[in-house]
C-alpha atoms as a PDB file:
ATOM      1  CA  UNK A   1      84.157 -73.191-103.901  1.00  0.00           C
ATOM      2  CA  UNK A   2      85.158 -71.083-106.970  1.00  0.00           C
ATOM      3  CA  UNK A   3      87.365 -67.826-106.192  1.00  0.00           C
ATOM      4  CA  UNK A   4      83.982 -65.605-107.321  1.00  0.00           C
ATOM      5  CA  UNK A   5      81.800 -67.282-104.456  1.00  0.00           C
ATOM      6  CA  UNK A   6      85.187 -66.586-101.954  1.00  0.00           C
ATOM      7  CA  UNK A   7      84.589 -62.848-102.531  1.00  0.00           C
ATOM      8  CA  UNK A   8      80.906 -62.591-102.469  1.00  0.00           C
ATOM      9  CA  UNK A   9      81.111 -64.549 -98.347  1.00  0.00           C
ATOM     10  CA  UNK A  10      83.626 -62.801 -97.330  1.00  0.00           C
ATOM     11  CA  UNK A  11      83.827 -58.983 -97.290  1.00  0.00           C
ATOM     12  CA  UNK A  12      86.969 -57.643 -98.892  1.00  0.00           C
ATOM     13  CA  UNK A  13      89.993 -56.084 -96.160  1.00  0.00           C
ATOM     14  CA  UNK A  14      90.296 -53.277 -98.306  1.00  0.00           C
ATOM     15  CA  UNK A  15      86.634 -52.495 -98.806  1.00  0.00           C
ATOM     16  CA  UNK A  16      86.629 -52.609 -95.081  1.00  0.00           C
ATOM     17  CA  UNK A  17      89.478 -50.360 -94.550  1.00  0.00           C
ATOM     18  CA  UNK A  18      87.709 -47.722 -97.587  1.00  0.00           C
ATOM     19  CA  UNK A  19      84.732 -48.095 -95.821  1.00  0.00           C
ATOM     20  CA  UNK A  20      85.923 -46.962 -92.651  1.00  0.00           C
ATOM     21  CA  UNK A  21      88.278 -44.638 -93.555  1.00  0.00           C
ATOM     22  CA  UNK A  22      84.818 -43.058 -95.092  1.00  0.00           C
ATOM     23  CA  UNK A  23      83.273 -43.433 -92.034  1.00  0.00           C
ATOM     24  CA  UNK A  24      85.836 -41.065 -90.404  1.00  0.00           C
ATOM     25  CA  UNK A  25      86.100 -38.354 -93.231  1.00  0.00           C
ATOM     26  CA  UNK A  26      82.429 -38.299 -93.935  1.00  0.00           C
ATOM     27  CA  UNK A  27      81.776 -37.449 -89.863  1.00  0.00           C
ATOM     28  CA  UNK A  28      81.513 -33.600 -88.568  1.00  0.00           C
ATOM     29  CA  UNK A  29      83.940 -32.149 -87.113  1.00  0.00           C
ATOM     30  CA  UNK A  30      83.644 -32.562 -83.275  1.00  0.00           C
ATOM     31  CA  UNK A  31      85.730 -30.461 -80.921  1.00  0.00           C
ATOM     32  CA  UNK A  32      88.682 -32.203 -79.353  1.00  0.00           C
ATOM     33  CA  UNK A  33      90.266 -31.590 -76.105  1.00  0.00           C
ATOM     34  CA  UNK A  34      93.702 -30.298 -76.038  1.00  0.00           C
ATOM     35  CA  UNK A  35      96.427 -32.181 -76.669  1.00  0.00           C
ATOM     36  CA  UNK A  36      99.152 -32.900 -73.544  1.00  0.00           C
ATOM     37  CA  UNK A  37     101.962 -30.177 -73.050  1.00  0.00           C
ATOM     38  CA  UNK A  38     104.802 -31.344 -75.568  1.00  0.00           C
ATOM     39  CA  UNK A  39     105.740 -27.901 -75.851  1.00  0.00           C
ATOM     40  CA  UNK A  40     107.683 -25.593 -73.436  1.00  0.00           C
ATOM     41  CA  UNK A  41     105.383 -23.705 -71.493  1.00  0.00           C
ATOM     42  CA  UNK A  42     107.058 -20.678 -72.079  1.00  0.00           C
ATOM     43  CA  UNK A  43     106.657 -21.144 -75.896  1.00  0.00           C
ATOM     44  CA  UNK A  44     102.700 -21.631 -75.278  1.00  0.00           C
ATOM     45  CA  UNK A  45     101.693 -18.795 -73.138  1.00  0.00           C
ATOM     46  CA  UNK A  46     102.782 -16.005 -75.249  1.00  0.00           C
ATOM     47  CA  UNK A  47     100.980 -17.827 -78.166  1.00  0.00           C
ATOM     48  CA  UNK A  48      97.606 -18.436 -75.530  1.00  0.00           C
ATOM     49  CA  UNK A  49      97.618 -14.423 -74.994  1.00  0.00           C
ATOM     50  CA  UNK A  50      97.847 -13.596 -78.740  1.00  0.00           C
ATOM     51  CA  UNK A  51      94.985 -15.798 -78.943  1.00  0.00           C
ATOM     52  CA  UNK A  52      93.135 -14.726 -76.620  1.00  0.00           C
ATOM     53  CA  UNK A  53      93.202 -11.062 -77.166  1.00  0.00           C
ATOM     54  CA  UNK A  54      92.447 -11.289 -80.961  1.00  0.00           C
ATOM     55  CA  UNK A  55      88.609 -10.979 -81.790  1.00  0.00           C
ATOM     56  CA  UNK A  56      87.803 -13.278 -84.678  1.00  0.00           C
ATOM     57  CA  UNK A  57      86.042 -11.361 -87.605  1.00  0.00           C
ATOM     58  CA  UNK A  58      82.718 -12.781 -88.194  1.00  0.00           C
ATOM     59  CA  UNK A  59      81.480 -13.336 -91.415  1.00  0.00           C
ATOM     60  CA  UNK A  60      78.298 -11.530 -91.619  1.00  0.00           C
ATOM     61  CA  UNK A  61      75.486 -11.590 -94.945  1.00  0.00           C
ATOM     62  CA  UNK A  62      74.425  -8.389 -95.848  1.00  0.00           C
ATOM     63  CA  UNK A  63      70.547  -8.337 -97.357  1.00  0.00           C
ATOM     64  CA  UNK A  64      68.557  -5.058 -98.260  1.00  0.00           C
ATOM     65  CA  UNK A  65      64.955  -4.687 -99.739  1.00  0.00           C
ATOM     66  CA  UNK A  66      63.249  -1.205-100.565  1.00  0.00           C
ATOM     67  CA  UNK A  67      60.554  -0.437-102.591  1.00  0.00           C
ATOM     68  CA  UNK A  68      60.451   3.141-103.775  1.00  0.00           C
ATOM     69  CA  UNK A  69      57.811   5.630-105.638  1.00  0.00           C
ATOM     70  CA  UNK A  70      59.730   7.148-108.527  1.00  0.00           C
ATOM     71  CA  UNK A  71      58.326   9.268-111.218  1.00  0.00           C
ATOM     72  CA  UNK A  72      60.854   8.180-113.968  1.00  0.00           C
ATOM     73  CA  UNK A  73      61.909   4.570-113.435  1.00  0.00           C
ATOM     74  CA  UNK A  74      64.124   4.992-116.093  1.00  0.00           C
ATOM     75  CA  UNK A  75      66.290   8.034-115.555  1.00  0.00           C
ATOM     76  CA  UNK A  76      66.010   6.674-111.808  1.00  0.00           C
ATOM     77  CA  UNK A  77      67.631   3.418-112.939  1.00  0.00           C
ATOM     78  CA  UNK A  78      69.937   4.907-114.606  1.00  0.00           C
ATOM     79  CA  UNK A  79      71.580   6.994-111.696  1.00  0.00           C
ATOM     80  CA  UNK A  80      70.906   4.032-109.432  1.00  0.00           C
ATOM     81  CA  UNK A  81      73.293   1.595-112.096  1.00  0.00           C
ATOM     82  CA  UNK A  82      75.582   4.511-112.596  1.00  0.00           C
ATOM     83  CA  UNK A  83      76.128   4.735-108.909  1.00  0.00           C
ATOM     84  CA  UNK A  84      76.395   1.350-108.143  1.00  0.00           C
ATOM     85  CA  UNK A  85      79.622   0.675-111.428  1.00  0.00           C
ATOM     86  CA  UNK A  86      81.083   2.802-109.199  1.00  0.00           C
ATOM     87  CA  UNK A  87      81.064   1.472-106.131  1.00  0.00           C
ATOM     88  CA  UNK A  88      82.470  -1.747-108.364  1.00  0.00           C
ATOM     89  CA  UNK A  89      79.344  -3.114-107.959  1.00  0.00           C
ATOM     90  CA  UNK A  90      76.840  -5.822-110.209  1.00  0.00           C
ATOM     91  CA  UNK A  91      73.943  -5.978-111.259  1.00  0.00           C
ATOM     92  CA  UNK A  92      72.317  -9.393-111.370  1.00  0.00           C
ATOM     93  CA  UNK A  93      68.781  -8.252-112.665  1.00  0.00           C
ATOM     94  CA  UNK A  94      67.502  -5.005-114.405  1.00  0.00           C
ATOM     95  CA  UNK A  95      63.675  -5.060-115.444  1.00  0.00           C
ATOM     96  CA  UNK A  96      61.293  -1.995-115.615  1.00  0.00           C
ATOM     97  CA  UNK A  97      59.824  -2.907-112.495  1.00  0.00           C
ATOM     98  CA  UNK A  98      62.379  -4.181-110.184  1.00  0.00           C
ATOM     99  CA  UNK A  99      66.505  -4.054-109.606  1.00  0.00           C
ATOM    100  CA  UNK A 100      68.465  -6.587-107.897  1.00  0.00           C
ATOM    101  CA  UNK A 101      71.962  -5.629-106.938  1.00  0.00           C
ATOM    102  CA  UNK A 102      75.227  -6.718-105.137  1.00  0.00           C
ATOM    103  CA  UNK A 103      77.694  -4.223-103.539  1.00  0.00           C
ATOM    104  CA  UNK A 104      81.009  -4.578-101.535  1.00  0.00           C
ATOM    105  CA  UNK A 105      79.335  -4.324 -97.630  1.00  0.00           C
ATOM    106  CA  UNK A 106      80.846  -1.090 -96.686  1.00  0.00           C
ATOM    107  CA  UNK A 107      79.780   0.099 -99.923  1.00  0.00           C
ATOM    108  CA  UNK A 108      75.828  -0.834 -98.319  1.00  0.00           C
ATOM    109  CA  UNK A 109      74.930   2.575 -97.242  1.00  0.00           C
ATOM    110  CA  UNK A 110      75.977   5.187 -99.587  1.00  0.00           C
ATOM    111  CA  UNK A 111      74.329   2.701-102.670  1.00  0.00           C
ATOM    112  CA  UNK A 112      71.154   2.893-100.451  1.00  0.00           C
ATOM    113  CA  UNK A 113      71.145   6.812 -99.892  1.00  0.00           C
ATOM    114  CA  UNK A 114      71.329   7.015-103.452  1.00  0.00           C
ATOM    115  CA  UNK A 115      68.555   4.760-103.693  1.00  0.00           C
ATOM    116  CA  UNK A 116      66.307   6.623-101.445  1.00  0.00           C
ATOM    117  CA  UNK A 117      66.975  10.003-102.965  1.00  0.00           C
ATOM    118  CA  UNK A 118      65.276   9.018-106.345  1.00  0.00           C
ATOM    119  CA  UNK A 119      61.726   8.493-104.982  1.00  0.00           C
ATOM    120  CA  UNK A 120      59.789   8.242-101.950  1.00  0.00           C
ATOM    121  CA  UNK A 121      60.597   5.456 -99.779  1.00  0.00           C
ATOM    122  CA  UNK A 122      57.849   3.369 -99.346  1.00  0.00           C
ATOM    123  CA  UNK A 123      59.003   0.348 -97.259  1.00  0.00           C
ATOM    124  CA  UNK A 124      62.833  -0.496 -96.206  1.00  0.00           C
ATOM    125  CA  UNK A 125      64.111  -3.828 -94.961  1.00  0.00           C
ATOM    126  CA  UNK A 126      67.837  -4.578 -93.752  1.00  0.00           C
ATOM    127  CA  UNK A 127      69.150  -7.726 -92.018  1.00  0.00           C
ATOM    128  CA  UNK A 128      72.394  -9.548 -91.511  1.00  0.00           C
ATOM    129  CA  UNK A 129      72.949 -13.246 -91.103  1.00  0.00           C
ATOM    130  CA  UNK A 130      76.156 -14.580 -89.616  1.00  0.00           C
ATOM    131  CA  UNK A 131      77.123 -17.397 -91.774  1.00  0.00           C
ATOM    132  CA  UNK A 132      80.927 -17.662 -89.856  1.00  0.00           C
ATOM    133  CA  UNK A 133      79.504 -21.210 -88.795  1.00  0.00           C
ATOM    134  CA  UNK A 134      78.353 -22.517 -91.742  1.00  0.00           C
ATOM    135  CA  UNK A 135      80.980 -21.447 -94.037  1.00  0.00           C
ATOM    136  CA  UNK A 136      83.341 -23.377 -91.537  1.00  0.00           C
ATOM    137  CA  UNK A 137      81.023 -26.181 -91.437  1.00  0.00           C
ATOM    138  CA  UNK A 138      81.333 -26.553 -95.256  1.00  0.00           C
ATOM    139  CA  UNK A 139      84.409 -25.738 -95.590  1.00  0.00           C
ATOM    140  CA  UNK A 140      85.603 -28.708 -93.547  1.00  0.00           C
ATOM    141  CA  UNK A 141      82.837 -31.300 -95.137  1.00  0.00           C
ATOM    142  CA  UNK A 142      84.699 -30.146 -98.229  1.00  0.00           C
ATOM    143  CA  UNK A 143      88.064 -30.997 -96.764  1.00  0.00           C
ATOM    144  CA  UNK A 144      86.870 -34.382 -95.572  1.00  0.00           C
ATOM    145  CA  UNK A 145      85.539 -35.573 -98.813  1.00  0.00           C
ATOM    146  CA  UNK A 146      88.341 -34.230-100.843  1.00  0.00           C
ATOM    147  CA  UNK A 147      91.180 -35.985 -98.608  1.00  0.00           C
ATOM    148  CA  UNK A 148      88.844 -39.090 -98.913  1.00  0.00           C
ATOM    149  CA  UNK A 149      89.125 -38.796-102.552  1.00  0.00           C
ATOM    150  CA  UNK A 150      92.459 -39.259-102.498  1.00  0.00           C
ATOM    151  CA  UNK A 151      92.779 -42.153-100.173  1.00  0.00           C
ATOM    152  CA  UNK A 152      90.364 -44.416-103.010  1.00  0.00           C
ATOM    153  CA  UNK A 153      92.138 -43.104-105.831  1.00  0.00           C
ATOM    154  CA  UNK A 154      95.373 -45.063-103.967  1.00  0.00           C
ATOM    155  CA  UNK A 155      92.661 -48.010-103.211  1.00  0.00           C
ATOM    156  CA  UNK A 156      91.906 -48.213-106.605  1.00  0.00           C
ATOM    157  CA  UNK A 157      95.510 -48.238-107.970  1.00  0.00           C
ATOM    158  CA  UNK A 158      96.127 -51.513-105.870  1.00  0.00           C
ATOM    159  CA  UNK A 159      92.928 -53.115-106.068  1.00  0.00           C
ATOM    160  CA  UNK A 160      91.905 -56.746-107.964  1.00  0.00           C
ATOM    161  CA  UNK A 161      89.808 -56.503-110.425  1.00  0.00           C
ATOM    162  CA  UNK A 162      86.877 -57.934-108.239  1.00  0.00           C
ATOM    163  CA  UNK A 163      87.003 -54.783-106.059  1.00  0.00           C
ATOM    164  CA  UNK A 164      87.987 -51.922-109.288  1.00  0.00           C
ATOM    165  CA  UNK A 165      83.867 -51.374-109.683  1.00  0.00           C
ATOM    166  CA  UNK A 166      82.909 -50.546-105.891  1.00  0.00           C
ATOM    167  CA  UNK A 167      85.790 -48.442-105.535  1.00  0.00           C
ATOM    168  CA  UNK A 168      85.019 -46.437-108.769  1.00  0.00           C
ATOM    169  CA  UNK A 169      81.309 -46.444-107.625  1.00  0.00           C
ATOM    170  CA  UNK A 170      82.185 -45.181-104.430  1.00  0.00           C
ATOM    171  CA  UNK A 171      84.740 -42.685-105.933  1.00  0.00           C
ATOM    172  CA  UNK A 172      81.791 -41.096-108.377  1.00  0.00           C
ATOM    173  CA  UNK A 173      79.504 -40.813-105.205  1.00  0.00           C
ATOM    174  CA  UNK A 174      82.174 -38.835-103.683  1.00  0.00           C
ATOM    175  CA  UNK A 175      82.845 -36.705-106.887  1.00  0.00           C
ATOM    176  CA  UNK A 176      78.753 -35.420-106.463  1.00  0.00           C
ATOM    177  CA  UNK A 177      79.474 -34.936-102.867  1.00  0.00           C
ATOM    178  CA  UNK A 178      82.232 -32.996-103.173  1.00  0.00           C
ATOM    179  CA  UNK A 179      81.012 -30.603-106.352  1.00  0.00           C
ATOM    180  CA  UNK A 180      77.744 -29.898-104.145  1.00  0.00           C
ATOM    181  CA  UNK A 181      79.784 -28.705-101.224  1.00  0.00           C
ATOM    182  CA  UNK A 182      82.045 -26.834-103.520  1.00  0.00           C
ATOM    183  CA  UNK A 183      79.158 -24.834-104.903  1.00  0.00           C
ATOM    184  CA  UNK A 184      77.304 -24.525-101.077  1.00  0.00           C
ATOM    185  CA  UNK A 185      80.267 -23.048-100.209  1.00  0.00           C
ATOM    186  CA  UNK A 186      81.061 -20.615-103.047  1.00  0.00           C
ATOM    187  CA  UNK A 187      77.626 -19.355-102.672  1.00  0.00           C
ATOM    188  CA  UNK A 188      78.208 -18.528 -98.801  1.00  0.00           C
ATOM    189  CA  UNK A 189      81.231 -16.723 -99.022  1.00  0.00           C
ATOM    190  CA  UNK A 190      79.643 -14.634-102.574  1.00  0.00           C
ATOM    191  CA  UNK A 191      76.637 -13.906 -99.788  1.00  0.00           C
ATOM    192  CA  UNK A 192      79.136 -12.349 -97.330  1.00  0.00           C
ATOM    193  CA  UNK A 193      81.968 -11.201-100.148  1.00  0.00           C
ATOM    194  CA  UNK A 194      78.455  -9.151-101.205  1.00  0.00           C
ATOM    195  CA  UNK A 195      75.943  -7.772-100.149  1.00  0.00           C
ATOM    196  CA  UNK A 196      72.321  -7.929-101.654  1.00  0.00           C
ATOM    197  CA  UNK A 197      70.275  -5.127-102.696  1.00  0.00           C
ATOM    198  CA  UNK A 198      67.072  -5.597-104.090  1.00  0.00           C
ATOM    199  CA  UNK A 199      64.935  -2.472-105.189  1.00  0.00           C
ATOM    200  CA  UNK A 200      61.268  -2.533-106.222  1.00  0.00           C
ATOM    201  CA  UNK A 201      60.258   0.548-108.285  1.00  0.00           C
ATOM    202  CA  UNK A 202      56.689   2.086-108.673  1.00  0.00           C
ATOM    203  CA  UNK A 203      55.353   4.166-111.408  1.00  0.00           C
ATOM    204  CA  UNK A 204      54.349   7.536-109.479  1.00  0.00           C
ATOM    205  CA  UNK A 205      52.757   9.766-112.418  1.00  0.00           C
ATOM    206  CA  UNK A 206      52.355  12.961-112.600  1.00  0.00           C
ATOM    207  CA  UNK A 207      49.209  12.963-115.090  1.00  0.00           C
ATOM    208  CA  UNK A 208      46.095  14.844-113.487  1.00  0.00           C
ATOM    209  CA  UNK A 209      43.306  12.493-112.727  1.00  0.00           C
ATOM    210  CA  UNK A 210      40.399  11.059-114.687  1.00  0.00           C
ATOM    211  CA  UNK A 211      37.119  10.560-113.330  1.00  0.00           C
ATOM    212  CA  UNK A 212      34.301   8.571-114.551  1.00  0.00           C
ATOM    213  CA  UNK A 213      31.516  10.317-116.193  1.00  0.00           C
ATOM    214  CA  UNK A 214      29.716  13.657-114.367  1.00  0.00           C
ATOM    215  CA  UNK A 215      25.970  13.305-113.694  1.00  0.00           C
ATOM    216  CA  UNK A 216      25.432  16.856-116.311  1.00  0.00           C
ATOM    217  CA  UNK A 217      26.735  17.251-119.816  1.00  0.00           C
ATOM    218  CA  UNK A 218      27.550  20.631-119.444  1.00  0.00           C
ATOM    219  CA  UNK A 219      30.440  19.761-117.097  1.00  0.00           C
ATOM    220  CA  UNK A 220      31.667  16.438-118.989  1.00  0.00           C
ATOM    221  CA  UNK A 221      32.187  19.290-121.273  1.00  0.00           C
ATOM    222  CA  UNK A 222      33.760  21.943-119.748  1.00  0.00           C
ATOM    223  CA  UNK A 223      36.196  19.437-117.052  1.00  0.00           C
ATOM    224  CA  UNK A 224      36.408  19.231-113.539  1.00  0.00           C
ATOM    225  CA  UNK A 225      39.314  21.031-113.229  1.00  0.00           C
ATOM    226  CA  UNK A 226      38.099  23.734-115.211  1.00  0.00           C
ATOM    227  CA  UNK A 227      34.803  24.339-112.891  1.00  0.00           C
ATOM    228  CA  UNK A 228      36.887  24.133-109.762  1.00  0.00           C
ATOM    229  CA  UNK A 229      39.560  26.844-110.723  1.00  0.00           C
ATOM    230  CA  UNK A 230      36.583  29.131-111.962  1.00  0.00           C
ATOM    231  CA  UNK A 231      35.131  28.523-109.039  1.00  0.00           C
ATOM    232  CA  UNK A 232      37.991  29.319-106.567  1.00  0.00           C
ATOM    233  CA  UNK A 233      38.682  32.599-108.621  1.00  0.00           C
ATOM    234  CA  UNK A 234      35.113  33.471-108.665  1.00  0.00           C
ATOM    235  CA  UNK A 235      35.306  32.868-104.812  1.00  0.00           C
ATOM    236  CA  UNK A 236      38.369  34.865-103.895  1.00  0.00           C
ATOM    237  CA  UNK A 237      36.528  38.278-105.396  1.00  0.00           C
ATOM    238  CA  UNK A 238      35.658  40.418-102.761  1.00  0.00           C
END
């Protein structure tokens, strides 16, 4: 039996060892039970209360939609964008119709009262979304598969030529893995680093109306508006 047909019968150790070691990265995080008491109990307690009486901040996404009435979406935007540079804010999207905007969160309110005072307020929608467990939950997947990476890369430095291509294979899987996490997870913590604001605007003008045409020529002629303000003077004479 030729070395070649050896390897292809019997799996490889260190495939086996990559293989589980993947196994064990790859997993979620479970919660484990403490470990026993190596350390003076006088050392733990005071560490136990400090625990215990901090409150964990929770990280909270920030998401507001309004859609306003404005008579001059432009001089409107303009205040709105002026507003927001200073409350260090961005602006992702600027169109004639619509605004879509990220502000620091305690920033939030005073971008919206300046919102609100350029129109009339049609609709208004706010809601949060805590995100403190899936940040975490990414943020450790992203920990698993980077420590991973740098188990194979030591694999692959003592490997045989006959096991160089499934440990590079495996290595590239991990590579798309680990950029995917990297950009779930900068996109969670941008979500709760800012919060969303996203205004639609609607023409409110100020023209007077136009009607369709009158049933007599004489007042397609004269206007509507005409007839009606002769009319209420005419009226108000005693």
């Amino acid at each position: 039996m030729s070395p070649r047909t050896r390897v292809r019968a019997l799996p490889s150790p260190l495939l086996l060892v990559i293989f589980a070691t993947a196994a064990r990265a790859g997993a979620e995080p479970t919660p484990t039970a403490a470990a026993p008491t190596a350390v003076p109990t006088a050392a733990v307690a005071p560490a136990a209360k400090a625990e215990a009486a901090e409150d964990p901040e929770r990280l909270t996404a920030h998401e507001a939609h309004l859609f306003v009435k404005v008579s001059r979406p432009e001089e409107s935007q303009a205040a709105i964008i002026a507003h927001l540079d200073r409350l260090e804010g961005i602006a992702l999207l600027r169109s004639q119709a619509r605004l879509e905007l990220k502000v620091p969160p305690q920033q939030l309110e005073g971008l919206i009262a300046t919102i609100e005072a350029e129109g009339q307020v049609l609709d208004k929608r706010q809601q949060r979304q805590d995100r403190t467990l899936e940040i975490a939950r990414l943020a450790a997947q992203l920990q698993g598969r980077r420590t991973l990476m740098a188990q194979m890369r030591t694999f692959l430095a003592q490997a045989d030529a006959g096991e160089t291509g499934r440990i590079e294979w495996q290595l590239l899987q991990l590579l798309t893995e680990t950029e995917a996490l990297a950009n779930q997870l900068r996109t969670a913590r941008d979500r709760v680093r800012y919060a969303r604001v996203t205004i639609d605007l609607q023409w409110q003008s100020s023209a007077p109306m136009r009607y369709g045409r009158a049933p007599f020529d004489w007042l397609d002629g004269t206007g509507i508006d005409q007839v009606l303000t002769s009319f209420g003077s005419q009226g108000s004479r005693p």
